[in-house]
C-alpha atoms as a PDB file:
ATOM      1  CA  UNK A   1      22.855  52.758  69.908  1.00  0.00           C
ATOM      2  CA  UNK A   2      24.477  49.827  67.392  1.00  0.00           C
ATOM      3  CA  UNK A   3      23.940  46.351  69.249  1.00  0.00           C
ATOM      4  CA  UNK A   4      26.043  44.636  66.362  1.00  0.00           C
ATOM      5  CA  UNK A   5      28.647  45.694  63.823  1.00  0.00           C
ATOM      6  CA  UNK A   6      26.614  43.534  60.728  1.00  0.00           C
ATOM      7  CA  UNK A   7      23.822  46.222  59.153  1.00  0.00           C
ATOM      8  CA  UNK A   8      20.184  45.787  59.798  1.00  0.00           C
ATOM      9  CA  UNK A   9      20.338  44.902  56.048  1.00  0.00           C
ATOM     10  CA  UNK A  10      21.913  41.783  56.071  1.00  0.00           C
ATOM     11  CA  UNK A  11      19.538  40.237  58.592  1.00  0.00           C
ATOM     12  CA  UNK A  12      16.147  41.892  56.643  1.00  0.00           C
ATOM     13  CA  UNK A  13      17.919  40.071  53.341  1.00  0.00           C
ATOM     14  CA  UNK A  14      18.552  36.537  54.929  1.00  0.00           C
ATOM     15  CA  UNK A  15      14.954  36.467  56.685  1.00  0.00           C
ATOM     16  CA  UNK A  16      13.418  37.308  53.374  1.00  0.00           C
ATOM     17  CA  UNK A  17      15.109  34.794  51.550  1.00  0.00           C
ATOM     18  CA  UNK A  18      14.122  32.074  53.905  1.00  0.00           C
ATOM     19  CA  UNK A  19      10.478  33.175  53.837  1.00  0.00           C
ATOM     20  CA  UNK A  20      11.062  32.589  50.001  1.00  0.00           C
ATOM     21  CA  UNK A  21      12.717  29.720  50.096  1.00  0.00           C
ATOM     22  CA  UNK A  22       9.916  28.280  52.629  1.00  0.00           C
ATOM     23  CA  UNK A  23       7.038  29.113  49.986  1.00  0.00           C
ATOM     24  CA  UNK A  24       8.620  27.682  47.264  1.00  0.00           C
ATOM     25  CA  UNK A  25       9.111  24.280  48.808  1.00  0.00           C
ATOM     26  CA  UNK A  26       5.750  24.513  50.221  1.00  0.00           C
ATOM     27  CA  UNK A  27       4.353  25.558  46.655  1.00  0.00           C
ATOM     28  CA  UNK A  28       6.219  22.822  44.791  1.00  0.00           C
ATOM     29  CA  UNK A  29       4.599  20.421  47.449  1.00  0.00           C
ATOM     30  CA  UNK A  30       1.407  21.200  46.362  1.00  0.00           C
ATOM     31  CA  UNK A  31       2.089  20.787  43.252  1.00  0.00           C
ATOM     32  CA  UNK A  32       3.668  17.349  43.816  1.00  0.00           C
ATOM     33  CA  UNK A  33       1.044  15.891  45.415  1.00  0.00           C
ATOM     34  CA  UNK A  34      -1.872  15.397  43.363  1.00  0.00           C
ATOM     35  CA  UNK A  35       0.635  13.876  40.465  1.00  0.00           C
ATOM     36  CA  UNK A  36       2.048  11.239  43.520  1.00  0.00           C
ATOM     37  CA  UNK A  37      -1.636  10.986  44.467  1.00  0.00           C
ATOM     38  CA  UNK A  38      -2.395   9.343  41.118  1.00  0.00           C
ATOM     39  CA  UNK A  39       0.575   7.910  40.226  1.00  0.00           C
ATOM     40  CA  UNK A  40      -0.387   5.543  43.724  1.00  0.00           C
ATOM     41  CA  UNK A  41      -3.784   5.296  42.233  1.00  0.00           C
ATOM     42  CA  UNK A  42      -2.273   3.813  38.195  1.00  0.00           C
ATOM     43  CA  UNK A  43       0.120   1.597  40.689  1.00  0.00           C
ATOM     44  CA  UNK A  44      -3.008   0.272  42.991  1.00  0.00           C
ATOM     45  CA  UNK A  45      -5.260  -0.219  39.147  1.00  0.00           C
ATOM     46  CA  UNK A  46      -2.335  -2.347  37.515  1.00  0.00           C
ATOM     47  CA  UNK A  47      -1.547  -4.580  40.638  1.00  0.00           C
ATOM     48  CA  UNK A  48      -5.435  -5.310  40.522  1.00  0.00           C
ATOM     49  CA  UNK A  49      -5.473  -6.378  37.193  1.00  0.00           C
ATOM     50  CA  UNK A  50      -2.369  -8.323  37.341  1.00  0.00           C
ATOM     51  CA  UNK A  51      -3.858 -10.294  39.858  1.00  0.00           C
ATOM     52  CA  UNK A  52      -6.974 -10.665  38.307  1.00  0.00           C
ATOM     53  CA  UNK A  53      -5.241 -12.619  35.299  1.00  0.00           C
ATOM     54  CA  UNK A  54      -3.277 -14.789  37.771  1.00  0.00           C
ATOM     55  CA  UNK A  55      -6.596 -15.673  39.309  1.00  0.00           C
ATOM     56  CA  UNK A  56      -8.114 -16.508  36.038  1.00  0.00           C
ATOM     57  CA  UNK A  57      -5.075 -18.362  34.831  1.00  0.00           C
ATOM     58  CA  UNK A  58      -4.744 -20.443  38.186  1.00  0.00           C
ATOM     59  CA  UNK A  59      -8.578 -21.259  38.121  1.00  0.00           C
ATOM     60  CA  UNK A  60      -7.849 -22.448  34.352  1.00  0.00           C
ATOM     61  CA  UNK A  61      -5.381 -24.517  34.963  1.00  0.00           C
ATOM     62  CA  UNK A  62      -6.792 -25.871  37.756  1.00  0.00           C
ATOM     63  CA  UNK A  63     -10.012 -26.456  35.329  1.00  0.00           C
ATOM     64  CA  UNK A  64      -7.639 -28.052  32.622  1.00  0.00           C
ATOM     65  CA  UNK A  65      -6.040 -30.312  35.068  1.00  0.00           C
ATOM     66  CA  UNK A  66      -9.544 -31.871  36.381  1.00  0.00           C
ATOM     67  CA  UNK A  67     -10.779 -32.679  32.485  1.00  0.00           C
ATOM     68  CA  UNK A  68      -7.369 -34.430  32.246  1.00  0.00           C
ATOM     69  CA  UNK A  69      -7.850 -36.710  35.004  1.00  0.00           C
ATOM     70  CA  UNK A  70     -11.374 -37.151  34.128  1.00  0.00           C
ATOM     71  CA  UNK A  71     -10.137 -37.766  31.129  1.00  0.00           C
ATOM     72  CA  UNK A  72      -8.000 -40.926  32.433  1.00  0.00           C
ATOM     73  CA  UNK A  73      -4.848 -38.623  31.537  1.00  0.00           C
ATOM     74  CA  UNK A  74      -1.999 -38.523  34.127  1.00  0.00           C
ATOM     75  CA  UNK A  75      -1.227 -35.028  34.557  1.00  0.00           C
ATOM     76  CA  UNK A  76       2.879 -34.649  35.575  1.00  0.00           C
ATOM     77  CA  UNK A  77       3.887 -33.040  39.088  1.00  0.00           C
ATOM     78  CA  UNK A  78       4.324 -29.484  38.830  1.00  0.00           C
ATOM     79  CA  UNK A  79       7.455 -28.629  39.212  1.00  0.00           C
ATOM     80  CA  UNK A  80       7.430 -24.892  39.649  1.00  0.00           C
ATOM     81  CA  UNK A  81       6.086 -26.431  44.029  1.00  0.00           C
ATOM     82  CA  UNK A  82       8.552 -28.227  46.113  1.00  0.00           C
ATOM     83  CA  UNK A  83       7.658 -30.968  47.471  1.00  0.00           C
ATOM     84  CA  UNK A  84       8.373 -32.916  50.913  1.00  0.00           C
ATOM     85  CA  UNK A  85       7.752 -36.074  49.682  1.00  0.00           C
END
């Protein structure tokens, strides 16, 4: 008895290349996600540094600032803050 007029073939050829298709994106996955996996890791090490040397840079200036007006030198408004006065 034929249920359908399309051969058995057809379906057998479709099913197989959607199991294929399935492992390959599931392969390529794995493969993609130790390289993402570190590339988050370089990201999370240079945003650390970077704000490590704004850290040291803002506690410098801050440092520089005090010896001037220790110094008796005015130091000017920075400008780079607005203000409300």
């Amino acid at each position: 008895m034929i249920v359908a007029d399309v051969p058995m073939t057809n379906s057998v050829v479709n099913v197989v290349t959607a199991v294929a298709t399935l492992v390959t994106a599931i392969t390529a996955l794995c493969a993609l996600l130790p390289v993402l996996f570190k590339l988050v890791r370089d990201v999370k090490n240079v945003h650390t540094i970077v704000n490590q040397q704004h850290t040291d840079a803002m506690n410098f200036q801050r440092a520089l600032i005090r010896a001037l007006k220790d110094g008796g030198i005015e130091v000017p408004r920075d400008q780079s803050v607005t203000s409300d006065e």
